[in-house]
Structures are given as structure tokens and as C-alpha cells.
N, C-alpha and C. Protein backbone atom coordinates (compact mmCIF):
# COMPACT_ATOMS: atom_id res chain seq x y z
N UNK A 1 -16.71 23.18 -5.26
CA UNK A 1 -17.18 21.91 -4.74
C UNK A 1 -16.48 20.76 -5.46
N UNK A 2 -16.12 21.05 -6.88
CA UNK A 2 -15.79 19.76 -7.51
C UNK A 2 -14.16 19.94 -7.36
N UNK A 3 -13.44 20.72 -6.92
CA UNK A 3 -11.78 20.82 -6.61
C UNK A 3 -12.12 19.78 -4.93
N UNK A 4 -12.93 20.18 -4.20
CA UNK A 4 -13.25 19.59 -2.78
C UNK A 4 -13.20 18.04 -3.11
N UNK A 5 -13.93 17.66 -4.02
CA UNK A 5 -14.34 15.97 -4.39
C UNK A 5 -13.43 15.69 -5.05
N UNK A 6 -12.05 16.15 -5.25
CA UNK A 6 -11.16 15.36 -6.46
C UNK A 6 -9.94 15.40 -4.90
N UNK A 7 -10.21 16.39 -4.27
CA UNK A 7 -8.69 16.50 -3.38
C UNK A 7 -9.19 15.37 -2.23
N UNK A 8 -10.29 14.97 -2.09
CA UNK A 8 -10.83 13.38 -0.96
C UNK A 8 -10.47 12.81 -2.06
N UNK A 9 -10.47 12.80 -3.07
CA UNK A 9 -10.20 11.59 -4.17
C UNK A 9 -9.28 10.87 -3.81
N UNK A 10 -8.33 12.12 -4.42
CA UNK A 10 -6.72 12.29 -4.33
C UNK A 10 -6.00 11.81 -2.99
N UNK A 11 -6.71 12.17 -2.36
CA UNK A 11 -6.11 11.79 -0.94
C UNK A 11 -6.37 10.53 -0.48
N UNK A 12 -8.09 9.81 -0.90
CA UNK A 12 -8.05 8.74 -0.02
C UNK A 12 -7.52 7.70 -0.73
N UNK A 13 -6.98 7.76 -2.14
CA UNK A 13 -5.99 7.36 -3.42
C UNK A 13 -5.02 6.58 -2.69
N UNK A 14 -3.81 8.06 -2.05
CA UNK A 14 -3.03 7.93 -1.47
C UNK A 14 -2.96 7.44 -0.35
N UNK A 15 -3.86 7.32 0.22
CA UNK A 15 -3.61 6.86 1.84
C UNK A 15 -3.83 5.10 1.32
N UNK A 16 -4.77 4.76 0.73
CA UNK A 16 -4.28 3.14 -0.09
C UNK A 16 -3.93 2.99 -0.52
N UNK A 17 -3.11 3.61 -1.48
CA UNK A 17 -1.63 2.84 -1.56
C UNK A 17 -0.74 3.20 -1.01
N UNK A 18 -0.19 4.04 -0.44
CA UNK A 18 0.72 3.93 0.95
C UNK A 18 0.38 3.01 2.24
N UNK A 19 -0.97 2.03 2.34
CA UNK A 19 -1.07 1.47 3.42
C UNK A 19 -0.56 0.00 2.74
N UNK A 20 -0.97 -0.20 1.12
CA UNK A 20 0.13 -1.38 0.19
C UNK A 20 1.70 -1.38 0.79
N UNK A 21 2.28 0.02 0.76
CA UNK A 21 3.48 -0.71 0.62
C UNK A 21 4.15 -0.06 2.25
N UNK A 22 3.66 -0.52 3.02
CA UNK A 22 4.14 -0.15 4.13
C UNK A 22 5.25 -1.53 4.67
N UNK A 23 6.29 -1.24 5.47
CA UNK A 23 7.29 -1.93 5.61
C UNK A 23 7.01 -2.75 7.08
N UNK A 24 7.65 -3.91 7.65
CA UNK A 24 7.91 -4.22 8.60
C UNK A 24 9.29 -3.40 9.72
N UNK A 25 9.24 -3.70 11.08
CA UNK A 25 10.23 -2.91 11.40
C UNK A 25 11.38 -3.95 10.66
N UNK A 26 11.83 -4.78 10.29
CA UNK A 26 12.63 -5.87 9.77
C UNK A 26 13.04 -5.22 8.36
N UNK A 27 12.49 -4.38 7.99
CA UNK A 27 12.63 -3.99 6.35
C UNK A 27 11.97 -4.83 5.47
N UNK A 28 11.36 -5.87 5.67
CA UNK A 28 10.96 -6.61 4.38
C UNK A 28 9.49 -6.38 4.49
N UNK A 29 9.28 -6.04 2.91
CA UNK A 29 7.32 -5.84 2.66
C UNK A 29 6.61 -7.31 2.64
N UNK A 30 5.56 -7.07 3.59
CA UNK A 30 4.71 -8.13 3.55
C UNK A 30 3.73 -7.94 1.61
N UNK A 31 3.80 -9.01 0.69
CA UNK A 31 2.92 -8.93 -0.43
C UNK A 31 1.88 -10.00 -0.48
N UNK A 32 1.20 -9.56 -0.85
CA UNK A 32 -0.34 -10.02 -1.22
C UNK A 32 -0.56 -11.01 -2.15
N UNK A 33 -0.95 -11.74 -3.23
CA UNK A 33 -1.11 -12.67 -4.01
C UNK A 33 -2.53 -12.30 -4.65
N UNK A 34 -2.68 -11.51 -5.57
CA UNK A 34 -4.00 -10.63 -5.71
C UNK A 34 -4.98 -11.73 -6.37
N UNK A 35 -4.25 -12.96 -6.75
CA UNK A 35 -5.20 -14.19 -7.29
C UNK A 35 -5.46 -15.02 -6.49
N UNK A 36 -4.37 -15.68 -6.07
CA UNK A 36 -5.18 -16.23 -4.73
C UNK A 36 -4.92 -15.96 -3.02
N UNK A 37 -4.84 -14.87 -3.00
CA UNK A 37 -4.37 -14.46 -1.47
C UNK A 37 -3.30 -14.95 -0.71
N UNK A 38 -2.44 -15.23 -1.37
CA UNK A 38 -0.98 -15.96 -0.31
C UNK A 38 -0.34 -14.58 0.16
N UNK A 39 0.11 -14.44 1.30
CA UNK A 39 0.60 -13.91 1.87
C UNK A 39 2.25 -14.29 2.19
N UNK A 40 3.18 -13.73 2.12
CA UNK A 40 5.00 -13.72 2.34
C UNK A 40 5.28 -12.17 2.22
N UNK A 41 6.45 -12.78 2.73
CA UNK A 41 7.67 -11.82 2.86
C UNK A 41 8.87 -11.56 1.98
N UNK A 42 8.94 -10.52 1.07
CA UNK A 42 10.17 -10.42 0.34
C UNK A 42 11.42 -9.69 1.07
N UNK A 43 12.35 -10.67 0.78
CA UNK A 43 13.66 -10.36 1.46
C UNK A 43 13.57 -9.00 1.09
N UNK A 44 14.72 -8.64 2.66
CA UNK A 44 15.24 -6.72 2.86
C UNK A 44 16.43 -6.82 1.97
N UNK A 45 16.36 -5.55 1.22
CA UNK A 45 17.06 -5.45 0.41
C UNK A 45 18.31 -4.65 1.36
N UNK A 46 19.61 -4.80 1.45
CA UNK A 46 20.43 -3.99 2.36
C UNK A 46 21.79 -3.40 1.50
């Protein structure tokens, strides 16, 4: 039971932060401003 509750851990871990750094089709990541919520775009790196 307690391998069951660490692998939802583990997993729902991963599924938020892979939904952080998800890309535009453009290549550039939309970032967050974790102090005061501003929202941009950092240039695609090519």
C-alpha cells in the first residue's frame, strides 16, 4: 500500500512540473513571476 502512495506521489510530482515547463508551438516558455504574477515570454533559443 505504501509503494502505491509514493508511485501517485511520484507521478502527480511529475505531471506538475512537466505542465511548468511546457513550450509554445513558437519554442519560447511562457514564465511565471512567483512574487508577483507577471507573466512573459523568454526568447527561443535556436
Amino acid at each position: 500500500m505504501k509503494k502505491l502512495v509514493s508511485f501517485l506521489l511520484v507521478a502527480a510530482l511529475a505531471v506538475t512540473l512537466s505542465a511548468c515547463a511546457t513550450t509554445k508551438s513558437g519554442g519560447a516558455a511562457k514564465v511565471k513571476c512567483p512574487a508577483c504574477g507577471y507573466e512573459f515570454d523568454t526568447p527561443a533559443d535556436n
